[in-house]
Protein backbone atom coordinates (compact mmCIF):
# COMPACT_ATOMS: atom_id res chain seq x y z
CA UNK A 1 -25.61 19.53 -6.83
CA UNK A 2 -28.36 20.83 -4.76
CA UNK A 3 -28.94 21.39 -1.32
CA UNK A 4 -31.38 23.73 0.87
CA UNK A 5 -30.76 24.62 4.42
CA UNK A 6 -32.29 24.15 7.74
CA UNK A 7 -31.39 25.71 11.05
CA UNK A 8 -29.96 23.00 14.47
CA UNK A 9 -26.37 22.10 16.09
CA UNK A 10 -24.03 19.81 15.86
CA UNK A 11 -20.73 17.94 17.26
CA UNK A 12 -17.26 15.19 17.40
CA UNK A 13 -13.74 13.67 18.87
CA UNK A 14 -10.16 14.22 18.20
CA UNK A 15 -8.11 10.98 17.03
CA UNK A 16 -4.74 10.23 18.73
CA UNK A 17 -3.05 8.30 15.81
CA UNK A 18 0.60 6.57 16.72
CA UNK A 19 0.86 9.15 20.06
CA UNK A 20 -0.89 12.15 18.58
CA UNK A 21 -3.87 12.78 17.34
CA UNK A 22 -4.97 11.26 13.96
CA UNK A 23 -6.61 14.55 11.32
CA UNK A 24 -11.23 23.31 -2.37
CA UNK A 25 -13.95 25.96 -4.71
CA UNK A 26 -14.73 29.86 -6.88
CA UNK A 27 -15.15 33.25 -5.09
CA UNK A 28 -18.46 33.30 -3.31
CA UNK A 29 -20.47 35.55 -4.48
CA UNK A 30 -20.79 38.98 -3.57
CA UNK A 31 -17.90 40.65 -1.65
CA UNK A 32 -19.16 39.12 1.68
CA UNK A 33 -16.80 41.42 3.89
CA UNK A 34 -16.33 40.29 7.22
CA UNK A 35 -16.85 43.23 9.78
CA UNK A 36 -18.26 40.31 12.37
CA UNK A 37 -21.05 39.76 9.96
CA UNK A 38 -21.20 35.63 9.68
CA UNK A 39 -22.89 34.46 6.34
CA UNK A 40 -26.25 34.18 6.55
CA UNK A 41 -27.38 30.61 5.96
CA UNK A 42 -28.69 27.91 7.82
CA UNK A 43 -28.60 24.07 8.65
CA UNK A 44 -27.86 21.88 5.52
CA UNK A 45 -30.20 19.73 4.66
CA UNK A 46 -29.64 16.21 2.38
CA UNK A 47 -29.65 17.18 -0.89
CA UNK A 48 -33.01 15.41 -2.75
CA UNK A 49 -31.65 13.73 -6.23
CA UNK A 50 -31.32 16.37 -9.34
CA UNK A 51 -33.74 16.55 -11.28
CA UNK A 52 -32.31 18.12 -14.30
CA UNK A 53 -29.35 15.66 -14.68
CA UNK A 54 -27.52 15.52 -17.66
CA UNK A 55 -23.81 14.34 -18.83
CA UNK A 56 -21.76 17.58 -19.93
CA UNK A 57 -20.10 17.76 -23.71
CA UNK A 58 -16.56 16.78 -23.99
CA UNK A 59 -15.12 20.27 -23.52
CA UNK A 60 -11.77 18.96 -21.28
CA UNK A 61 -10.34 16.32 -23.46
CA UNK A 62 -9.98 12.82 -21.14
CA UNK A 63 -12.59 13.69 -18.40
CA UNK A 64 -14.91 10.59 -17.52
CA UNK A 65 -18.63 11.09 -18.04
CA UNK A 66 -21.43 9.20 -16.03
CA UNK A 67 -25.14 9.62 -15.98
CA UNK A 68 -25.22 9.12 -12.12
CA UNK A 69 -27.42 10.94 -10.30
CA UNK A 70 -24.43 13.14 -8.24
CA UNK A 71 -25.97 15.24 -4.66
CA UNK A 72 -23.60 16.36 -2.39
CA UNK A 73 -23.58 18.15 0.60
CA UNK A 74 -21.32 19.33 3.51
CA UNK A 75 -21.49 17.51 6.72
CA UNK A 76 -20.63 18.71 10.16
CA UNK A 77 -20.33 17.61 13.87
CA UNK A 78 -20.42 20.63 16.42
CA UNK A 79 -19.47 19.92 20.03
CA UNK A 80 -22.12 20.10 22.74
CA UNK A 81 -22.30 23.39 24.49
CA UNK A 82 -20.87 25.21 21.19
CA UNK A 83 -22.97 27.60 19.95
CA UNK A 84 -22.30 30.08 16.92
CA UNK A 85 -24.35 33.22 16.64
CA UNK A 86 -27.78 32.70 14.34
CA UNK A 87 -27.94 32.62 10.93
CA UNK A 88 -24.54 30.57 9.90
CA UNK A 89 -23.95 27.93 7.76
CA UNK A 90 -24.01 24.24 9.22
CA UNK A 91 -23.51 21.33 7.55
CA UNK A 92 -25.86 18.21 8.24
CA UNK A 93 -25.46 16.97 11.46
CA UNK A 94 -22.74 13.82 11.30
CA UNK A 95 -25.15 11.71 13.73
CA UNK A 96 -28.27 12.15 10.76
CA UNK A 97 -26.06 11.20 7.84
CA UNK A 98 -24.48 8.78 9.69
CA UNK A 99 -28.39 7.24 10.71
CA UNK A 100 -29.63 8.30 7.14
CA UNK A 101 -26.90 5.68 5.06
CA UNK A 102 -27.54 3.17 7.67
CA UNK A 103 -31.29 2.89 7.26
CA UNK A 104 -30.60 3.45 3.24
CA UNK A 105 -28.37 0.01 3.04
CA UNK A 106 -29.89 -2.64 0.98
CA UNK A 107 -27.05 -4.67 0.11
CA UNK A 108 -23.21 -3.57 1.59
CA UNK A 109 -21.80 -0.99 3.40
CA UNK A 110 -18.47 -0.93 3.91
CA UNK A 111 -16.50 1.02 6.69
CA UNK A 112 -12.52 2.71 6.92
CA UNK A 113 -11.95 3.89 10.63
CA UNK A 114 -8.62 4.14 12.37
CA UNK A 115 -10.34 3.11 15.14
CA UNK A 116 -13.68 2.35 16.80
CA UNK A 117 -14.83 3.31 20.37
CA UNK A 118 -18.92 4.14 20.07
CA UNK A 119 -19.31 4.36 23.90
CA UNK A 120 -18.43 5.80 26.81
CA UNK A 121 -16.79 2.62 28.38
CA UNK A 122 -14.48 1.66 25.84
CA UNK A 123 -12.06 4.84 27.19
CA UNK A 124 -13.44 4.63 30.82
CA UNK A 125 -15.74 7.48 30.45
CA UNK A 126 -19.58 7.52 31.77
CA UNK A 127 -21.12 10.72 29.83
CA UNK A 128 -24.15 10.83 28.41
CA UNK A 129 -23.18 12.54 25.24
CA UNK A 130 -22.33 8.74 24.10
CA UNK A 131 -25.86 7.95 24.13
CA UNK A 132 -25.61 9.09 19.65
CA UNK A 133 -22.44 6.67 19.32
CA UNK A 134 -24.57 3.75 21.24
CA UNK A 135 -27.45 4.23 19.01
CA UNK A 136 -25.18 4.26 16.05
CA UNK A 137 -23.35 0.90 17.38
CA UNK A 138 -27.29 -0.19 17.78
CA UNK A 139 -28.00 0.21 14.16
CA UNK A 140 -25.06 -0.85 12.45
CA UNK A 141 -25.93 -4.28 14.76
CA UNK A 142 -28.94 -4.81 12.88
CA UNK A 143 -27.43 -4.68 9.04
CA UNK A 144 -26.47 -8.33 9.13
CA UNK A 145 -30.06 -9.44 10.14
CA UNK A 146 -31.37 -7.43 7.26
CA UNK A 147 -29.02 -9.34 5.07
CA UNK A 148 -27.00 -6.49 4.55
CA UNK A 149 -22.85 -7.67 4.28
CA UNK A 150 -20.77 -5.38 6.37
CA UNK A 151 -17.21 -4.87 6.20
CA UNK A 152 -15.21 -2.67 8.19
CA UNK A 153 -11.37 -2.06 8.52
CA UNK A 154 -9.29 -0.84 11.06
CA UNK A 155 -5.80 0.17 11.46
CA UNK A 156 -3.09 -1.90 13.28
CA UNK A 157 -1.27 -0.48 14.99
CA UNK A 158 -4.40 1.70 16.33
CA UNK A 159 -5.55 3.28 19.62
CA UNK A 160 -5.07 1.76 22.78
CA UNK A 161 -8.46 1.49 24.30
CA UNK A 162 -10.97 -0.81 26.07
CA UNK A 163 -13.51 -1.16 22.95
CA UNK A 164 -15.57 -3.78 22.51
CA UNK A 165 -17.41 -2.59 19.66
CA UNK A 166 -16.07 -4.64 16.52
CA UNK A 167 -16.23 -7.73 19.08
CA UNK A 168 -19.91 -7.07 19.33
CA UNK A 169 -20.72 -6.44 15.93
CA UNK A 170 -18.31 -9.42 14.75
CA UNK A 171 -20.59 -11.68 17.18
CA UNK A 172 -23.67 -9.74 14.79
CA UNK A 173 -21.81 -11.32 11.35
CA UNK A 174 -19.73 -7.90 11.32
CA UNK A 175 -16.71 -8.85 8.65
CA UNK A 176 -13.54 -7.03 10.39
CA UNK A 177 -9.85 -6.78 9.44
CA UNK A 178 -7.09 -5.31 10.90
CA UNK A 179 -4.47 -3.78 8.32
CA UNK A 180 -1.17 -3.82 9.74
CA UNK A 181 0.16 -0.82 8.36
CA UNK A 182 2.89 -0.48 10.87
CA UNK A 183 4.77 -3.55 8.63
CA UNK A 184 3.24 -2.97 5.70
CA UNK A 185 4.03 0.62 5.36
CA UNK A 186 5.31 2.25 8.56
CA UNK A 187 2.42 3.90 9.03
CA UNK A 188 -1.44 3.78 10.27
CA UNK A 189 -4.76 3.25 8.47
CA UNK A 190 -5.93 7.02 9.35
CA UNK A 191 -8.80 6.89 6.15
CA UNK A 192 -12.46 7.62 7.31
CA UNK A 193 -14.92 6.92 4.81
CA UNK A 194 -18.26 5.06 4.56
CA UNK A 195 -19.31 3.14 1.07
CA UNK A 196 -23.07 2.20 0.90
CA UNK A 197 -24.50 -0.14 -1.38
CA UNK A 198 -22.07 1.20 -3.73
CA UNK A 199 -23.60 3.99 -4.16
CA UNK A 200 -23.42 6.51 -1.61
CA UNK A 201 -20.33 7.56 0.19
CA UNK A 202 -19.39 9.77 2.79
CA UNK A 203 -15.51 11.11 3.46
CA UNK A 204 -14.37 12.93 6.44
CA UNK A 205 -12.17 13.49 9.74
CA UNK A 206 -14.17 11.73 12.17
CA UNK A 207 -13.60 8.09 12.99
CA UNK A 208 -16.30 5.82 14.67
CA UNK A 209 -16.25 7.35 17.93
CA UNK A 210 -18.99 8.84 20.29
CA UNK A 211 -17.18 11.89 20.86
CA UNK A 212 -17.10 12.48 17.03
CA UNK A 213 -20.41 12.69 17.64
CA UNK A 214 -21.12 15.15 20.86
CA UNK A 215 -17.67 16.05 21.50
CA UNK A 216 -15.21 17.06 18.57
CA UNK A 217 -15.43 19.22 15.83
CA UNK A 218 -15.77 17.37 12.53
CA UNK A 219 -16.39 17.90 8.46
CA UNK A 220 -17.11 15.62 5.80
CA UNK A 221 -19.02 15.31 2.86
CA UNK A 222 -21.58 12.81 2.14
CA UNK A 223 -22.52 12.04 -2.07
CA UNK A 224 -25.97 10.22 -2.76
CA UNK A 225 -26.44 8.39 -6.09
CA UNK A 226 -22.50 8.77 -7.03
CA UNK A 227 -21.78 5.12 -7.98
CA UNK A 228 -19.01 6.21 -10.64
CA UNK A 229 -17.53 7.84 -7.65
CA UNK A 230 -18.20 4.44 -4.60
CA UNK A 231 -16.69 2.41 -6.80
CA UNK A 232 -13.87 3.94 -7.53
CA UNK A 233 -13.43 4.38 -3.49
CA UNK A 234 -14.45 0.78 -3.13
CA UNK A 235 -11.16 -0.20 -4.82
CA UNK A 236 -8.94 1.59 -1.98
CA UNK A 237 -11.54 -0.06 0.49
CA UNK A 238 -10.31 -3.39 -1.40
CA UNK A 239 -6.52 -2.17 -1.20
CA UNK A 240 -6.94 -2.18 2.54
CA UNK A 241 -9.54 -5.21 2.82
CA UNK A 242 -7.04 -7.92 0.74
CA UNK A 243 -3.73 -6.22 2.76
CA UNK A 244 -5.74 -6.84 6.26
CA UNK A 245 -4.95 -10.60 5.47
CA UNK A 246 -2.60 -12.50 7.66
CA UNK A 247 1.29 -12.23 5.79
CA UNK A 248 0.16 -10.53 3.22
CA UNK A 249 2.56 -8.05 0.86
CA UNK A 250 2.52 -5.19 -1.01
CA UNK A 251 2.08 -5.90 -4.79
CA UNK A 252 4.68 -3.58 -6.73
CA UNK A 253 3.13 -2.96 -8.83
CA UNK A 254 -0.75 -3.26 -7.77
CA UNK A 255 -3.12 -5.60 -10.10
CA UNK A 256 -4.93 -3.86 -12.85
CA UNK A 257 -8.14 -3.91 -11.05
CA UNK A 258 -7.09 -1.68 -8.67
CA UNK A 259 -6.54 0.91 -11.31
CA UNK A 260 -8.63 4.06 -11.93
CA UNK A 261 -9.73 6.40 -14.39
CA UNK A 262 -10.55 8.97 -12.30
CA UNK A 263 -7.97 11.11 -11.41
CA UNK A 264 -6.65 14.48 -11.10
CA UNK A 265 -5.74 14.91 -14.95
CA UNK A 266 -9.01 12.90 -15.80
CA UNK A 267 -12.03 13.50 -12.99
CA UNK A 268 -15.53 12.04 -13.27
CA UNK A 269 -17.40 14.98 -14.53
CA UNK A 270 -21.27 15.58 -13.42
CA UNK A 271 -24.11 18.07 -13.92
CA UNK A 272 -26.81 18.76 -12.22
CA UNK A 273 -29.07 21.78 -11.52
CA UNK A 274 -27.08 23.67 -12.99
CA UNK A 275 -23.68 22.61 -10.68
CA UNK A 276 -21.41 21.21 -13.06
CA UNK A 277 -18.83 19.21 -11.36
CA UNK A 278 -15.63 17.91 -11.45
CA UNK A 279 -14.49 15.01 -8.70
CA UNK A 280 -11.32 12.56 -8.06
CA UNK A 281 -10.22 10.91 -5.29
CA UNK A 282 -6.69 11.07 -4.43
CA UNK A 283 -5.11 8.75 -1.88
CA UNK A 284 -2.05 8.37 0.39
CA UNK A 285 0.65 6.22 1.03
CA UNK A 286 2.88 6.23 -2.78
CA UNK A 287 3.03 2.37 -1.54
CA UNK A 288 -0.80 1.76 -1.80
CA UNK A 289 -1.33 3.78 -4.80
CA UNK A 290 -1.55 2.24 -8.17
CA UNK A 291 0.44 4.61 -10.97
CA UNK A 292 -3.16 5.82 -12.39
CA UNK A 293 -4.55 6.91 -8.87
CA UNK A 294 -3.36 10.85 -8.07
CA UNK A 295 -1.57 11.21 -4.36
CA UNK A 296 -3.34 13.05 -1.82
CA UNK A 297 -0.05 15.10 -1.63
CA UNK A 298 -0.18 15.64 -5.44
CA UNK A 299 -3.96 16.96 -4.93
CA UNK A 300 -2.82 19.23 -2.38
CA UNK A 301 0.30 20.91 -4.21
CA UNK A 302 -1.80 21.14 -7.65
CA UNK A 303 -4.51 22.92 -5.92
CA UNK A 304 -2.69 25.35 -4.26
CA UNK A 305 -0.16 26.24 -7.27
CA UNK A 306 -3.36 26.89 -9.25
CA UNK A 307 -5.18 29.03 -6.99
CA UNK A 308 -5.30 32.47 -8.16
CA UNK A 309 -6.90 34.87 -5.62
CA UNK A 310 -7.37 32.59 -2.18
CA UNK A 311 -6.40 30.13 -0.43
CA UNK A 312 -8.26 28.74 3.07
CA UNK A 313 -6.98 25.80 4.99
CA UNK A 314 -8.25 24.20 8.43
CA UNK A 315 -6.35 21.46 9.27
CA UNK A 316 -5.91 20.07 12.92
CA UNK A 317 -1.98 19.64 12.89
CA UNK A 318 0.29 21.51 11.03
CA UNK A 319 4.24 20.53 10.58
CA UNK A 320 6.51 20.74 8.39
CA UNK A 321 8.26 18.17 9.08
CA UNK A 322 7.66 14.69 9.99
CA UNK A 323 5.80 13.68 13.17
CA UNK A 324 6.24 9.57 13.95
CA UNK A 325 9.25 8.32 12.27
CA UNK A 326 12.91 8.71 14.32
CA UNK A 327 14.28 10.62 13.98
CA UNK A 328 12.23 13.33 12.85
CA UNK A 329 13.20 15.28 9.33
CA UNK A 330 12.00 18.40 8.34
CA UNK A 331 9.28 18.27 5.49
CA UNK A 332 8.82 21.31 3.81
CA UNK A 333 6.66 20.47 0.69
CA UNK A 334 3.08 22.09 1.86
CA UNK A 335 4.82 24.87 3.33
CA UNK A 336 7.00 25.95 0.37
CA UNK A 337 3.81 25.76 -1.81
CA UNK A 338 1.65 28.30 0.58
CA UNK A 339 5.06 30.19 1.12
CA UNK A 340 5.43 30.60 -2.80
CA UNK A 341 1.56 31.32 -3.53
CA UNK A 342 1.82 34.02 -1.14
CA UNK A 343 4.73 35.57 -2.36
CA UNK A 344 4.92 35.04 -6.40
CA UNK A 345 1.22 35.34 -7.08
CA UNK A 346 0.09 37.44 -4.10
CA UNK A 347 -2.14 34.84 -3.16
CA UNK A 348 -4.35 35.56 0.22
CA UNK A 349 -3.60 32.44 2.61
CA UNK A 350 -5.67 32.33 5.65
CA UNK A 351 -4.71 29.32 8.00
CA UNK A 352 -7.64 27.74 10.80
CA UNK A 353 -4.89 25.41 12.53
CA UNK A 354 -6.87 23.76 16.00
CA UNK A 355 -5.74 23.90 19.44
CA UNK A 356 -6.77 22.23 22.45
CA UNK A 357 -5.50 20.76 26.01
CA UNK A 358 -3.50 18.03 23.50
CA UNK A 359 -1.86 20.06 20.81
CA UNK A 360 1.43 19.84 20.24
CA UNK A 361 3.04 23.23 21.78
CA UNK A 362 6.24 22.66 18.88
CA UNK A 363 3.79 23.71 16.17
CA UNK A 364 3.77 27.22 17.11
CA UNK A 365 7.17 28.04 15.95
CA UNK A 366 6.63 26.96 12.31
CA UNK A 367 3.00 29.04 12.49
CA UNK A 368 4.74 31.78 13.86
CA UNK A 369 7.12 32.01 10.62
CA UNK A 370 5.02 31.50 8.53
CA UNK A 371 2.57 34.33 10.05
CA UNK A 372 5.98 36.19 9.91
CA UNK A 373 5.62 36.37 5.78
CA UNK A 374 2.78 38.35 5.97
CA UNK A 375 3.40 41.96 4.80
CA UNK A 376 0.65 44.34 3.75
CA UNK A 377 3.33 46.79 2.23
CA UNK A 378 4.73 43.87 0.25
CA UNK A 379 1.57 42.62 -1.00
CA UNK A 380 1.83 39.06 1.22
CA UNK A 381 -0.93 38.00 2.76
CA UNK A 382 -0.52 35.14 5.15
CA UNK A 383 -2.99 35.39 8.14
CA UNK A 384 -3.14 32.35 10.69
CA UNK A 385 -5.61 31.94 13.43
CA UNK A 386 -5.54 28.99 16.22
CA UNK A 387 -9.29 28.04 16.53
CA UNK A 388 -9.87 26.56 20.48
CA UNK A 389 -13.04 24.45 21.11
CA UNK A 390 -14.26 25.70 24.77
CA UNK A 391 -13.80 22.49 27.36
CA UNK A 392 -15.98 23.75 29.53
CA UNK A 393 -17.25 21.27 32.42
CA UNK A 394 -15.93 18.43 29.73
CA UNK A 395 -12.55 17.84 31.06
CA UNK A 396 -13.09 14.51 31.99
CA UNK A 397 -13.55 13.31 28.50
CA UNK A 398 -9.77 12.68 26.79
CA UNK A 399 -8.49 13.97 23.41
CA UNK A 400 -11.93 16.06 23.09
CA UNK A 401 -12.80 19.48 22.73
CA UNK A 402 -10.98 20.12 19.43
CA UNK A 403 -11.18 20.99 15.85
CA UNK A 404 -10.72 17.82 13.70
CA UNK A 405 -11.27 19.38 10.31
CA UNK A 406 -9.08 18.76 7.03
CA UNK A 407 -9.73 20.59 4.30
CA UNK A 408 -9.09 23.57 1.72
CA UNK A 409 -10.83 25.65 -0.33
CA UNK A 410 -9.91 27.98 -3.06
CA UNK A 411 -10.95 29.74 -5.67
CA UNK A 412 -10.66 27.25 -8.24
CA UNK A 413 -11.83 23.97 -6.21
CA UNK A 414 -12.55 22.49 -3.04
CA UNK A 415 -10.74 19.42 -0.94
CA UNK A 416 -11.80 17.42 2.24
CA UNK A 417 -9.08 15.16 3.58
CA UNK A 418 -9.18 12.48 6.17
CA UNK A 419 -5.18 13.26 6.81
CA UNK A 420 -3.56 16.19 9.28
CA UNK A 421 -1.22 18.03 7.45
CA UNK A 422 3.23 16.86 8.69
CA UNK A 423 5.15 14.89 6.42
CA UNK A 424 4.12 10.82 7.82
CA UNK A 425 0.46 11.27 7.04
CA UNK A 426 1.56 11.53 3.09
CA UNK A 427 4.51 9.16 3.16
CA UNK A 428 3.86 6.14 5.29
CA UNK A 429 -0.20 6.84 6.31
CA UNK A 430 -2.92 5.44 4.68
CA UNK A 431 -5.78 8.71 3.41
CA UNK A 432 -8.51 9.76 0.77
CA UNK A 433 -9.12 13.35 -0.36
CA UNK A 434 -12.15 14.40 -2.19
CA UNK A 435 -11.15 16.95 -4.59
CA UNK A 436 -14.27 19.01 -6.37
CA UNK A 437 -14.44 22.13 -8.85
CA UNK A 438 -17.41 23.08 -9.28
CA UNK A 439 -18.90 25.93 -12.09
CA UNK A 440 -22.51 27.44 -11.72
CA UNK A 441 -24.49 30.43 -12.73
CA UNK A 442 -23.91 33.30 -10.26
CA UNK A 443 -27.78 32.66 -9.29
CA UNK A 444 -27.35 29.84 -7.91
CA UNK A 445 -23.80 29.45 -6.94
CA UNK A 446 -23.90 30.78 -3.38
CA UNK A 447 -26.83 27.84 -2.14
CA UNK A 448 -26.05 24.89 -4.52
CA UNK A 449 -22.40 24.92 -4.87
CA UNK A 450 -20.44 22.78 -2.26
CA UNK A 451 -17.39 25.25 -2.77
CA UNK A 452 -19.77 27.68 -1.45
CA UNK A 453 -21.01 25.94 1.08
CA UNK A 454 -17.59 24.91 2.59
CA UNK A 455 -15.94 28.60 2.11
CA UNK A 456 -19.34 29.72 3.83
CA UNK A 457 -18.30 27.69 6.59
CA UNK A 458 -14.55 28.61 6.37
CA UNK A 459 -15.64 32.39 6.76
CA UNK A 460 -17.97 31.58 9.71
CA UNK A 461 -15.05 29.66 11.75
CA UNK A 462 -12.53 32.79 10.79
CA UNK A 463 -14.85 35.18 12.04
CA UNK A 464 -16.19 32.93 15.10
CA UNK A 465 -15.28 34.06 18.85
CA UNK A 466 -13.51 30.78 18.93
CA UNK A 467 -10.33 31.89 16.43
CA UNK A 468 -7.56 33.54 17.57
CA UNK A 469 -4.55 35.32 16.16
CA UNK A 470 -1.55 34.15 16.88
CA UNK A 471 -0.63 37.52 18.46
CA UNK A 472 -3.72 37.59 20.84
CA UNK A 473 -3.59 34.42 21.96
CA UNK A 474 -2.13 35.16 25.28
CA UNK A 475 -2.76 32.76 28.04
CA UNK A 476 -5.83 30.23 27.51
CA UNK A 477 -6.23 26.93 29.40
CA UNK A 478 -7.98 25.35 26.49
CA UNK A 479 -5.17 26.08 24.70
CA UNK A 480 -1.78 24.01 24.79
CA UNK A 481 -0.19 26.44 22.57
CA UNK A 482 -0.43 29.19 24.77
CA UNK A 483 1.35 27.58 27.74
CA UNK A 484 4.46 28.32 26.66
């Protein structure tokens, strides 16, 4: 997996799913200590195709082989008017990815949003920082006319807003169906993830929205020349596609061809420039997962319980409990996991939760005991900062101005959700997880390694002006948290 590095900004929007919002890896190398020193990298850049590509033995019994011609590389969306210090890792900018599959499309692309409002007027906003979502809306117009099939799929119920966008881009030969998760399963359709031509995919937090663009704080991960890997995300794209038909049911069990062979016990193993990698995709709810596809909460639980020195989460919501159903029921799953890495292995836990002007203030308590574990003396190390996106002269813009990220990283792999992390959004919500371990020569772990790359980034949030201990959070209008 290569990638090399370039030096710009970036930016996105926070998702309000149901009433709320909607929301792994070795040691770097080096002891990188922190002392305010950010890691010294720059800008992503796409990855160009390996050139030394090669299929690995069959050292882990069951693992699925492919030729494919596996890049990866982190992608990121950094609000306007955001700036780090120089010389930090950034992944590629969402809007160029975004762009870059577009204008790569020969033959399909097919799209999983929650929701879709690309300009400023579908939420009664005039702001110029929509001008990247119109130009995206623009391009994705065009597809049909190059005879390329679209298909996109949304979530019902979804967010109340005044978009026109799918209407526009039906009227362009735009294929669109609404899943109605809130019958189906209780839940919403919170997946975010792009399939192109088969062939290239991208997986993330951000939904099609402008402000995912200029406005929110988003990370995803975009894989070129993966087809082993699109079309095994192609059949949850199908999962949703056949269940956005009117009356339709849940098949118990599902059909055969919605089976896979990738999963956690058997991942698609690649190698290239000297990355070897291992990949599944794990998905979320039970109800839309066929027995040989591994749960998103199953991804998350076996990656922390085999972490052996680290564990680094930044998730938008944390809860453990549930959010949405009535009434609510406490959850503890995640939490007991982190709570019993901590404790019987000494594992370090650091925590990036977000907070902005829409954060639920009845998530502090549960980050507050859990920062309560942490005891030097004791050997438990549970540190947990509250990272707040600066509004600024962008108040006008709604649910904006936040951290949007979902994802871990540990020493043993890497994972980038599309799902915050409370009890619903693994029972009754519809998300993909990308989960990667990667093993390189020292030489070239630190720049070609996506675990590197997304602990890089990890460490640069931590250590940013914009995290804050729990304990020094004091009183911050940005900051729902702290109005207490």
């Amino acid at each position: 997996m290569t990638s090399t590095y370039r030096s710009l900004p970036d930016s996105y929007v926070s998702n309000k799913g149901r009433s709320t919002s909607c929301v792994t890896l070795a040691v770097v190398l080096g002891c990188l200590t922190v002392l305010g020193i950010l890691l010294a990298i720059a800008v992503l850049k796409r990855p160009p195709a390996p050139k030394d590509h090669e299929t690995l033995p069959g050292d882990a019994g069951g693992d699925n082989f492919t030729t494919d011609q596996c890049s990866m590389t982190l992608v990121e969306s950094i609000p306007q008017h955001m700036k780090y210090k120089a010389n930090v890792t950034l992944g590629i900018p969402l809007e160029e990815v975004w762009k870059d599959l577009i204008s790569m499309a020969t033959d399909q692309v097919e799209v999983s949003s929650f929701y879709w409002t690309l300009t400023g007027e579908d939420i009664n906003v005039n702001s110029s920082s929509d001008i990247p979502g119109r130009d995206i809306l623009e391009q994705l117009e065009t597809l049909p006319s190059r005879n390329v099939s679209v298909r996109v799929v949304i979530s019902v119920p979804t967010v109340r807003t005044n978009s026109t966008d799918l209407e526009i881009l039906k009227q362009k030969g735009v294929q669109v169906r609404a899943v109605d998760f809130g019958r189906l399963a209780k839940g919403v359709l919170h997946s975010k993830f792009w399939i192109v031509d088969r062939k290239h995919v991208f997986i993330g937090s951000p939904n099609m929205d402008w402000r995912a663009l200029t406005q929110v704080k988003e990370l995803g991960v975009v894989i070129y020349n993966c087809s082993s890997l699109a079309t095994d995300l192609h059949k949850i794209f199908q999962s949703y596609w056949v269940m956005g038909k009117s009356n339709s049911s849940l098949p118990q069990p599902w059909p055969p061809e919605y089976d896979t062979a990738i999963n956690k016990d058997h991942p698609l193993l690649v190698k290239a420039d000297n990355v070897s990698s291992r990949l599944y995709l794990a998905g979320s709810p039970p109800s839309f997962c066929p027995q040989s596809r591994t749960q998103d909460l199953e991804a998350i639980l076996s990656i922390i319980s085999e972490s052996q020195h680290f564990v680094d989460v930044a998730v938008m919501e944390y809860f453990p409990t549930t959010r949405f159903e009535k009434p609510q029921r406490y959850w503890p799953i995640i939490d007991d996991a982190i709570r019993t890495a901590a404790f019987e292995r000494r594992v370090k836990i650091r925590m990036l939760i977000s907070c902005g002007r829409d954060s639920d203030p009845a998530m502090l308590p549960f980050l507050q005991s859990l920062a309560s574990m942490d005891s030097p003396q004791q050997h438990i190390n549970i540190q947990i900062k509250l990272y707040i996106v600066p509004v600024g002269n962008q108040s006008d813009i709604p649910y904006s101005r936040v951290n949007h990220n979902k994802y871990m990283v540990t020493d043993k792999e890497a994972y980038i959700g599309t799902s915050n992390w409370s009890g619903d959004y693994f029972l009754t919500t519809a998300g993909v997880g990308l989960v990667i371990s990667q093993r390189a020569p020292h030489p070239v772990w630190k720049t070609e390694a996506l675990q590197s790359q997304l602990r890089a980034v990890f460490d640069r949030d931590w250590h940013s002006e914009f995290a804050v201990h729990l304990d020094d959070l004091g009183d911050n209008p940005d900051c729902s948290l702290s109005r207490r």
